[in-house]
Protein backbone atom coordinates (compact mmCIF):
# COMPACT_ATOMS: atom_id res chain seq x y z
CA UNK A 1 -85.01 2.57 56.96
CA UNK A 2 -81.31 3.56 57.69
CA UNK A 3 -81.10 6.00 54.82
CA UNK A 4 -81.80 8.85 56.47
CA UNK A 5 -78.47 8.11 58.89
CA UNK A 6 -76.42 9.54 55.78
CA UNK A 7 -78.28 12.77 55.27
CA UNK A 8 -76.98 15.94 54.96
CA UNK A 9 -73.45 16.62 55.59
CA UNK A 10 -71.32 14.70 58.62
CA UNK A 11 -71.59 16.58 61.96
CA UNK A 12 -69.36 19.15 62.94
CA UNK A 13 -69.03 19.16 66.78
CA UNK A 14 -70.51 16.17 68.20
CA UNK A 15 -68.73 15.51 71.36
CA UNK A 16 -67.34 12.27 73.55
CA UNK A 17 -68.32 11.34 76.71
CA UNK A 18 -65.56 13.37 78.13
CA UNK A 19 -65.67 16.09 76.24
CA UNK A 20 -63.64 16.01 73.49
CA UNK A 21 -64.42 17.14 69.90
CA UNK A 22 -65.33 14.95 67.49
CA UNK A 23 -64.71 17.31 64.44
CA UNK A 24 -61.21 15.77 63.09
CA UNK A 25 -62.70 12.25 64.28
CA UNK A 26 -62.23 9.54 61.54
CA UNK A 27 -64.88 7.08 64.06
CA UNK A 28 -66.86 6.74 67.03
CA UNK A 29 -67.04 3.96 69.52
CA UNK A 30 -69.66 2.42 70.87
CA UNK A 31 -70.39 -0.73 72.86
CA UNK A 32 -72.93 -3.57 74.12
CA UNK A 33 -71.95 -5.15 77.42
CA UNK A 34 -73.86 -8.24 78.87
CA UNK A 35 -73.48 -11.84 79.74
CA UNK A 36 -70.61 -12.98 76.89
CA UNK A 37 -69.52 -16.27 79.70
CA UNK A 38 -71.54 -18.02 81.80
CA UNK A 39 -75.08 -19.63 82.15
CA UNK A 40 -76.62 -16.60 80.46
CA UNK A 41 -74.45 -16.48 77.61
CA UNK A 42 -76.99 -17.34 75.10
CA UNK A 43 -78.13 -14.11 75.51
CA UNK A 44 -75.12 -12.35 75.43
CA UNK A 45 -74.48 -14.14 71.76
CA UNK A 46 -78.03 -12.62 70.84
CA UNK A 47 -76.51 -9.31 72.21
CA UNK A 48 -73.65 -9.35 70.34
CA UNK A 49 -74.75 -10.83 66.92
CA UNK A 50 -77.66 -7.26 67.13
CA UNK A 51 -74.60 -5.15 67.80
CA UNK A 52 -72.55 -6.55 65.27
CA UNK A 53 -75.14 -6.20 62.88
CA UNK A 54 -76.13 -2.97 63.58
CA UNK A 55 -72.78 -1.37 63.21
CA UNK A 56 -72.03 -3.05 59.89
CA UNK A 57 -75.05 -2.10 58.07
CA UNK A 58 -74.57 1.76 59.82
CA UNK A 59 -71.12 1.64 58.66
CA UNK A 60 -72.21 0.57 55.13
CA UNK A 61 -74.16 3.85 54.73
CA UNK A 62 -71.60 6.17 55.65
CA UNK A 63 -71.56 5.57 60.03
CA UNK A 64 -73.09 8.28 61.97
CA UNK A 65 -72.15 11.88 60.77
CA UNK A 66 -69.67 11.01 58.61
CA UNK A 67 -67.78 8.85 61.16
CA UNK A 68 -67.56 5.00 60.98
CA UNK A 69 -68.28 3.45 64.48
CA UNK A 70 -66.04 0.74 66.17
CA UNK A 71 -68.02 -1.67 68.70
CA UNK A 72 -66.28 -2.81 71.89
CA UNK A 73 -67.94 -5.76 73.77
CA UNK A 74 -67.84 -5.69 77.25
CA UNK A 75 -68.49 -9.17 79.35
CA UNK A 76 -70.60 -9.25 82.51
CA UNK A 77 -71.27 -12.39 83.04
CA UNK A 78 -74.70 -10.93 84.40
CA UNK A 79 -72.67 -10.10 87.90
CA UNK A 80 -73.06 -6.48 89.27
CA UNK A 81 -69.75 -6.36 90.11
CA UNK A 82 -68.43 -7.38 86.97
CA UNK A 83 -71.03 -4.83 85.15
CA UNK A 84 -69.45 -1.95 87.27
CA UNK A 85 -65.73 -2.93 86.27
CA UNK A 86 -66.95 -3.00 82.43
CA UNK A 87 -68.20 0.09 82.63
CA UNK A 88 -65.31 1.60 83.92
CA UNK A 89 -63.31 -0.35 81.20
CA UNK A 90 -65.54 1.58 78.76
CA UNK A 91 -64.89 4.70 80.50
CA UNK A 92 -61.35 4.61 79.69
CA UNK A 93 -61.92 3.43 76.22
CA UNK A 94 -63.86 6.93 75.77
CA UNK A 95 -67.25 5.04 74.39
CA UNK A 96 -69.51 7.24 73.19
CA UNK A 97 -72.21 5.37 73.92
CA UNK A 98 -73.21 1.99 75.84
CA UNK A 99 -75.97 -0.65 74.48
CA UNK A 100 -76.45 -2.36 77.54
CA UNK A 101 -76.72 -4.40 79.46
CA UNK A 102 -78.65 -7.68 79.86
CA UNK A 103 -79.68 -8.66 83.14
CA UNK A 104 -80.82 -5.26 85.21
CA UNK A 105 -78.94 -6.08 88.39
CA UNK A 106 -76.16 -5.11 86.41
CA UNK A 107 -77.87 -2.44 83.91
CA UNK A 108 -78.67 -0.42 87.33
CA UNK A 109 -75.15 -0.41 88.64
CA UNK A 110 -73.37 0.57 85.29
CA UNK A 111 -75.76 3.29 84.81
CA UNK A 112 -74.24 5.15 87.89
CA UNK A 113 -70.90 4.89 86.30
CA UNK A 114 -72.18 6.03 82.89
CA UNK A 115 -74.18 8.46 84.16
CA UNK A 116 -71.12 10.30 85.95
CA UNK A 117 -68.71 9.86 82.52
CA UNK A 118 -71.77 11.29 80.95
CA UNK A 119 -72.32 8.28 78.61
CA UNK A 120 -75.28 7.81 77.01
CA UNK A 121 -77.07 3.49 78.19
CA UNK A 122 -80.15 2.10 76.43
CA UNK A 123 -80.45 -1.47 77.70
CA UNK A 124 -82.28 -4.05 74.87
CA UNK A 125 -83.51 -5.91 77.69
CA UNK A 126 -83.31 -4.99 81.27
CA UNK A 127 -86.96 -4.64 82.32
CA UNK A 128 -86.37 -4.38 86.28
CA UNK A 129 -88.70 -1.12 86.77
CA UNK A 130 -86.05 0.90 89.39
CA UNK A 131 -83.63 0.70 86.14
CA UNK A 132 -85.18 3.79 85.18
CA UNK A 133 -87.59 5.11 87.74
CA UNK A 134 -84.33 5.21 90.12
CA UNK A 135 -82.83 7.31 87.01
CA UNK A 136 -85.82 9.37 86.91
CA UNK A 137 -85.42 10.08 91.13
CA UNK A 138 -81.97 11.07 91.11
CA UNK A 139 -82.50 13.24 87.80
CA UNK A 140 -80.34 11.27 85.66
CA UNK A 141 -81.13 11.18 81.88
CA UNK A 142 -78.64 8.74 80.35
CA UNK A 143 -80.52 5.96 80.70
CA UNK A 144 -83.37 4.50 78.52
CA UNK A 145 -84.60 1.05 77.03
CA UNK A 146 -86.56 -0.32 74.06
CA UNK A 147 -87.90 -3.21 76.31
CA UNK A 148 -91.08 -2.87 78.15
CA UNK A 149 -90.88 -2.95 82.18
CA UNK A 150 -91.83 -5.81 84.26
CA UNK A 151 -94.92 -4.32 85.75
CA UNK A 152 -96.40 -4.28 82.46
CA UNK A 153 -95.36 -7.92 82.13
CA UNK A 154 -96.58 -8.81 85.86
CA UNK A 155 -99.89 -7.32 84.72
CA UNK A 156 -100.02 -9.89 81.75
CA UNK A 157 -99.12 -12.37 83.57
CA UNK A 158 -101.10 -11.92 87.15
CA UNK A 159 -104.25 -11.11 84.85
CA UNK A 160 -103.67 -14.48 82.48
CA UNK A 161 -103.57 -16.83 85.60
CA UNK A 162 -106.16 -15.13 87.42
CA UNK A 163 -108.88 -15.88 84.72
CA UNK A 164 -107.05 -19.13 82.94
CA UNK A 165 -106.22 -21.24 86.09
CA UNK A 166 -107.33 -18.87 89.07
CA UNK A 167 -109.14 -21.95 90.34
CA UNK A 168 -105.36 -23.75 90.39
CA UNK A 169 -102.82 -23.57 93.28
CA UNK A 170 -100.05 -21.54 92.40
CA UNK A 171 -96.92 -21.43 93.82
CA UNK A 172 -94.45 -18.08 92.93
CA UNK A 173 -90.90 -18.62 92.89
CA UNK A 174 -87.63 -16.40 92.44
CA UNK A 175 -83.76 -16.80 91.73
CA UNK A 176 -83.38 -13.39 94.11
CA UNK A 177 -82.00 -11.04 91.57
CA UNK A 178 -82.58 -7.71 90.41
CA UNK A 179 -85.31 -8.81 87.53
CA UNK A 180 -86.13 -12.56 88.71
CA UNK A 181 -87.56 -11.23 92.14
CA UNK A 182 -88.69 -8.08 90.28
CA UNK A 183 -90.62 -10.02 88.18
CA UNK A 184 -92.11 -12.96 90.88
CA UNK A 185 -93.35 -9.83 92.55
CA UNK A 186 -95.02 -7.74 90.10
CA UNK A 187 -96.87 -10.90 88.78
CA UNK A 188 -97.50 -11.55 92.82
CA UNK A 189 -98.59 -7.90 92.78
CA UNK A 190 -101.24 -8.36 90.32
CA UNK A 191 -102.22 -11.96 91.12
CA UNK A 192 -103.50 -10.56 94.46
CA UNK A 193 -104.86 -7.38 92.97
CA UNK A 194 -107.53 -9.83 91.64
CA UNK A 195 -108.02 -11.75 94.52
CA UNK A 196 -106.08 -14.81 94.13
CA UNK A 197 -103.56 -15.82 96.84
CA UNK A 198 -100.54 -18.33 96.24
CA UNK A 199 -99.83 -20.79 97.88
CA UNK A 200 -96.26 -20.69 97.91
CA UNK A 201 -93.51 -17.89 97.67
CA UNK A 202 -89.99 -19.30 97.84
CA UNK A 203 -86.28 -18.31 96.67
CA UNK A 204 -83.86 -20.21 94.95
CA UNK A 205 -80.69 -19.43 94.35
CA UNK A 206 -78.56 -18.65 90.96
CA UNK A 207 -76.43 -21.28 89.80
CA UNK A 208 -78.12 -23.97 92.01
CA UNK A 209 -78.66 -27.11 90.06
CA UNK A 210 -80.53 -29.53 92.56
CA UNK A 211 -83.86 -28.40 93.24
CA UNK A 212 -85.60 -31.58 94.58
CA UNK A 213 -86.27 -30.33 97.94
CA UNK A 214 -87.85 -27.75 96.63
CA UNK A 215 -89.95 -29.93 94.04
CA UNK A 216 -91.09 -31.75 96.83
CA UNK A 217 -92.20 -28.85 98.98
CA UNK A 218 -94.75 -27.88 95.56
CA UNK A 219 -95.65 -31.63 95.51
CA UNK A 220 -96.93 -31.88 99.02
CA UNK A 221 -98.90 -28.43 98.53
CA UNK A 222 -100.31 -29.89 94.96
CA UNK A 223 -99.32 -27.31 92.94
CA UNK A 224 -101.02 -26.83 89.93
CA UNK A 225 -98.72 -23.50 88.49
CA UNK A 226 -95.48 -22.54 88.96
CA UNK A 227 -94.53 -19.21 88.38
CA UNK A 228 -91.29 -18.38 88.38
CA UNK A 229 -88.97 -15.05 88.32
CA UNK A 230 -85.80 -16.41 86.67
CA UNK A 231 -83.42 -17.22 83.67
CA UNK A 232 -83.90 -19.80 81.65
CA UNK A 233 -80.94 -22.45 83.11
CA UNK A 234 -82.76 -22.60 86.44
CA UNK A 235 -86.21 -22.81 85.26
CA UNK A 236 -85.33 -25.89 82.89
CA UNK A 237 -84.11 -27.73 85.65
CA UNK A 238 -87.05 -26.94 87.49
CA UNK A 239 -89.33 -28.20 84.77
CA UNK A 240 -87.54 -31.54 84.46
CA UNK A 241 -86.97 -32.69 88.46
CA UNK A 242 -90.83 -31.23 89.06
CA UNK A 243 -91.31 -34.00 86.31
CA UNK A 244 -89.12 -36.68 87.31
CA UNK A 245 -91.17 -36.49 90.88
CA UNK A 246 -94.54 -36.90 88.73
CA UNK A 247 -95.94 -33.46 89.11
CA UNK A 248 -97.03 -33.97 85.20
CA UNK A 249 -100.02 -31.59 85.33
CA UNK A 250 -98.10 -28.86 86.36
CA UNK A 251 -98.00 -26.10 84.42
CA UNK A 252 -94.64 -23.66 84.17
CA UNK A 253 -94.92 -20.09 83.78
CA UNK A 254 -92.53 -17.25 82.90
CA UNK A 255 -90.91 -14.60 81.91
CA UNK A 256 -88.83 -13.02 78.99
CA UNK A 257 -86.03 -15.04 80.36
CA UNK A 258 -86.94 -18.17 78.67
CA UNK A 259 -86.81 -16.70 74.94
CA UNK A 260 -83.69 -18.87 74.24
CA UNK A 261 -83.76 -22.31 72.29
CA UNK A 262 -81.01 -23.15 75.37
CA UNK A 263 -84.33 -23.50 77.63
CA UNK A 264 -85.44 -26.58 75.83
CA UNK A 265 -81.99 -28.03 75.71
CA UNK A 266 -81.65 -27.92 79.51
CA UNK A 267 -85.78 -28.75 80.09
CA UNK A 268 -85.68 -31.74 77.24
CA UNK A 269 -89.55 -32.77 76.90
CA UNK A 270 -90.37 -31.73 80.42
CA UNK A 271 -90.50 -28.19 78.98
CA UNK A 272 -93.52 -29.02 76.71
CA UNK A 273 -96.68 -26.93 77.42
CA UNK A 274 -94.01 -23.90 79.50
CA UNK A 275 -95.93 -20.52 79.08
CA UNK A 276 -93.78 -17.57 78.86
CA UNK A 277 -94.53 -13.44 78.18
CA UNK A 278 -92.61 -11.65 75.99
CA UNK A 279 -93.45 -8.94 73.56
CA UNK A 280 -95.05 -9.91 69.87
CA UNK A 281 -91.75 -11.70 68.36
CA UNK A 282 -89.68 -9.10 66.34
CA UNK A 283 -88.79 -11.86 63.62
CA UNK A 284 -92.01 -11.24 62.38
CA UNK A 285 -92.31 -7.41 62.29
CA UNK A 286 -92.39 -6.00 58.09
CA UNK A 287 -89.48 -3.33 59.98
CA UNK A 288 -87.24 -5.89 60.22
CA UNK A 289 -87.94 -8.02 57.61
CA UNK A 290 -84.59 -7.56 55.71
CA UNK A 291 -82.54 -7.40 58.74
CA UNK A 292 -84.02 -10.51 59.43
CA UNK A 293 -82.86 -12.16 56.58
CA UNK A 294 -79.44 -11.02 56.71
CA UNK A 295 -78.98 -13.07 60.20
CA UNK A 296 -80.47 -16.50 58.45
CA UNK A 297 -77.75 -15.92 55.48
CA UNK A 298 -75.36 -16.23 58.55
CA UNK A 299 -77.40 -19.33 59.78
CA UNK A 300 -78.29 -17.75 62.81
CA UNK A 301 -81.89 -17.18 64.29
CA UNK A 302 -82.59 -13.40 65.75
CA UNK A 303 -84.54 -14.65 68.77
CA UNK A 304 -84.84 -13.52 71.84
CA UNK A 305 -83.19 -9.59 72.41
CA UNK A 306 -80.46 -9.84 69.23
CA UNK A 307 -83.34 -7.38 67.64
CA UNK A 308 -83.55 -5.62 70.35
CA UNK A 309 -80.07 -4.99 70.65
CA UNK A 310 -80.09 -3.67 67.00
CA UNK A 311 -82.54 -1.31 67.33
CA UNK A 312 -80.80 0.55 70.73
CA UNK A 313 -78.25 1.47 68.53
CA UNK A 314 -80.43 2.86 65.80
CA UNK A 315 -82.37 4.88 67.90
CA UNK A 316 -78.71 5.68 69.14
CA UNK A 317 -77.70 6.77 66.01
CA UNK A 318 -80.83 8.11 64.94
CA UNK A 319 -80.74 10.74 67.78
CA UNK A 320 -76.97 11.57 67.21
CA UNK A 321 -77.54 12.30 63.81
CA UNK A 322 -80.40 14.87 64.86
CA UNK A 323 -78.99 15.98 67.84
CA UNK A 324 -75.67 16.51 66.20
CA UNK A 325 -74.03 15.72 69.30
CA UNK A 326 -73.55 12.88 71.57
CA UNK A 327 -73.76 14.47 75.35
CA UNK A 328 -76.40 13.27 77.19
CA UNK A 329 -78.13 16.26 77.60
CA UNK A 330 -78.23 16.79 73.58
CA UNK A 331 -79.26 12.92 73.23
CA UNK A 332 -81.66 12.80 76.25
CA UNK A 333 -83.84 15.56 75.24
CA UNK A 334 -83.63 14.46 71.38
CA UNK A 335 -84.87 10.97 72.70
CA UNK A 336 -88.22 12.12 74.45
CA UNK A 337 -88.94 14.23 72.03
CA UNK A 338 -88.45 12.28 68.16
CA UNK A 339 -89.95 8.93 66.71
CA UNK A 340 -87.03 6.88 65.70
CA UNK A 341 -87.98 4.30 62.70
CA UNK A 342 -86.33 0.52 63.87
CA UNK A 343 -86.52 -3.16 62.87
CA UNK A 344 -88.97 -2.89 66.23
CA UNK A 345 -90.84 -0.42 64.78
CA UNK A 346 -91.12 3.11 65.17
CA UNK A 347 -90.29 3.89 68.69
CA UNK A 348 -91.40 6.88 71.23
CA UNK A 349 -90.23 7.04 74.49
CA UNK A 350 -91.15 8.89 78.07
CA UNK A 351 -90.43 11.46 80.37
CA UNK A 352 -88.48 8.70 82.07
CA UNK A 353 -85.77 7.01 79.18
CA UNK A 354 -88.86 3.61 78.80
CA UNK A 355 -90.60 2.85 75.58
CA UNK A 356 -93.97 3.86 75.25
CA UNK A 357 -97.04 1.44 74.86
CA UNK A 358 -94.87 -1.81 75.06
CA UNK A 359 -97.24 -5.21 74.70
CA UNK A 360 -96.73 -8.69 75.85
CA UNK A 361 -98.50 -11.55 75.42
CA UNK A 362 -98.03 -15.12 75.79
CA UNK A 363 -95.92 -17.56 74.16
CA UNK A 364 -96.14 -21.56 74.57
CA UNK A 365 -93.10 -23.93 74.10
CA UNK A 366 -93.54 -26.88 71.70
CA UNK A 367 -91.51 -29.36 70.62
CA UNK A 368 -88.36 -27.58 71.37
CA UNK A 369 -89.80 -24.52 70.11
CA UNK A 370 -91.53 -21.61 71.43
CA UNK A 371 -94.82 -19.82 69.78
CA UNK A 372 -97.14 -16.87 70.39
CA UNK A 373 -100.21 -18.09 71.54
């Protein structure tokens, strides 16, 4: 799959963000930024472990063009602020290219920065819609994803509850950020479409741990679903007080925020029968079958984005290597134009920097595990 990175001879003139020539260049760096610290740094370990892995088995066949890559990690702790100041840490650092980052309230405002250093940002995971359609507005063309968008995963998700438990009372909850409200309100969007109404719609916020007031609010209007737009530490708590005030029957549902083993460890057995969208798991894909295997020799499990991750920086690499360059303009028209082969499979993307045809489909947690339904 990654044999075609070392074709032909290395490239002669591929350029850095700034400008400069590559020509005499002995490497290339690169980065992934997302949540390293925090309550989301399960993710950022899945973020990391794909980027790690990507550039060593890039830098095993020869690098890109000739050049071995060096990978900077860049911590967000999933604040926008915080994403902004990384960026302009990679700015200075003269990376070539950004895989990043997690959560899209701070993909969207790192791409500004990258987008004026002219640096190239494909995000494994940020599937807030205005990441690229805001891109798209203001004719930027750094940014894509290998993700799919929340709208597709509202759809899923409105359409699921509307003929599984359209009968039930549903109540529609959000942690107010960037992709939790984005993604309470494009499953709100679609719920309604097909003529269901909640009965709730309510905010929490990030960080909060005691949600009992709330858990009694969706008591006293019997809800039967709770939908919510959120990371994983929130929801788990969630789960277990809703539990603890004997809403039993209840039924959690979610997003791609939950594809963590750290959910069950926060949600204990109150997380049993949690339904979740994500895309088809990668694990299982025949593209990434050895790659796959190389994280379980390291005794770690590829869940969640560290896949996802892994391919960004093929496709990265992929276009470099037949763009010969690595300016945006070189990359971004390479991009909409080529099929790139990665453990996700072979990849196409729009007019807009987003991944063609992406699926999701539901997954159930078990046991302490999670499964595709």
């Amino acid at each position: 799959m990654l044999k075609h990175l070392t074709a032909g001879a290395a490239i002669a003139a591929l350029a850095l963000a700034g400008g400069q020539a590559l020509a005499q260049a002995k490497e290339i760096t690169i980065a992934v930024a997302g949540p390293m610290t925090g309550q989301y740094a399960a993710f950022g370990e899945q973020m990391k472990r794909g980027a790690e892995m990507a550039v060593k088995d890039l830098n095993a066949v020869g690098g890109v063009g000739g050049m071995k890559i060096k990978l900077e990690i860049g911590d967000d702790a999933c604040d926008p602020k915080q994403a902004v100041a990384v960026a302009n840490s990679f700015v200075s650092k003269k990376v070539a290219f950004v895989g990043g980052h997690f959560c899209s309230g701070s993909s969207i405002p790192a791409s500004e920065v990258y987008n004026e250093a002219g640096i190239m940002q494909i995000s494994p995971a940020s599937t807030n819609p205005k990441f690229t359609d805001d891109a798209a507005q203001k004719k930027w063309m750094n940014v894509a994803r290998v993700c799919g968008r929340d709208d597709y995963q509202g759809i899923t998700a409105g359409n699921y509850i509307a003929d599984k438990m359209g009968d039930k009372k549903v109540a529609i909850l959000h942690d107010k950020s960037a992709y939790g409200k984005g993604l309470a309100d494009e499953f709100k969007k679609q719920f309604n479409k097909r003529g269901k109404k909640e009965v709730m719609y309510e905010a929490y916020t990030q960080g909060d741990k005691d949600f009992n007031a709330l858990v009694s609010k969706m008591k006293a209007a019997a809800v039967d679903v709770i939908y919510v737009g959120g990371y994983h530490t929130e929801a788990g708590l969630i789960v277990r007080q809703a539990r603890e005030q004997g809403m039993n029957t209840a039924v959690m549902v979610s997003g791609d925020a939950l594809v963590t083993d750290e959910f069950w460890k926060i949600s204990g057995p109150a997380g049993q029968g949690t339904l979740m969208t994500f895309e088809p798991d990668p694990r299982k894909y025949a593209s990434a079958a050895a790659v796959v295997e190389k994280f379980k020799a390291q005794k770690f499990d590829p869940e969640g984005y560290t896949l996802y991750t892994y391919a960004a920086i093929q496709v990265w690499a992929q276009a470099v290597n037949s763009a010969k360059s690595t300016k945006v303009a070189d990359l971004s028209k390479n991009l909409r134009e080529k099929t790139f082969d990665t453990v996700l499979g072979k990849l196409q993307f729009d007019a807009k920097g987003d991944r063609r045809n992406p699926q999701y489909v539901f997954y159930v947690w078990k046991d302490g595990k999670y499964a595709q339904m």
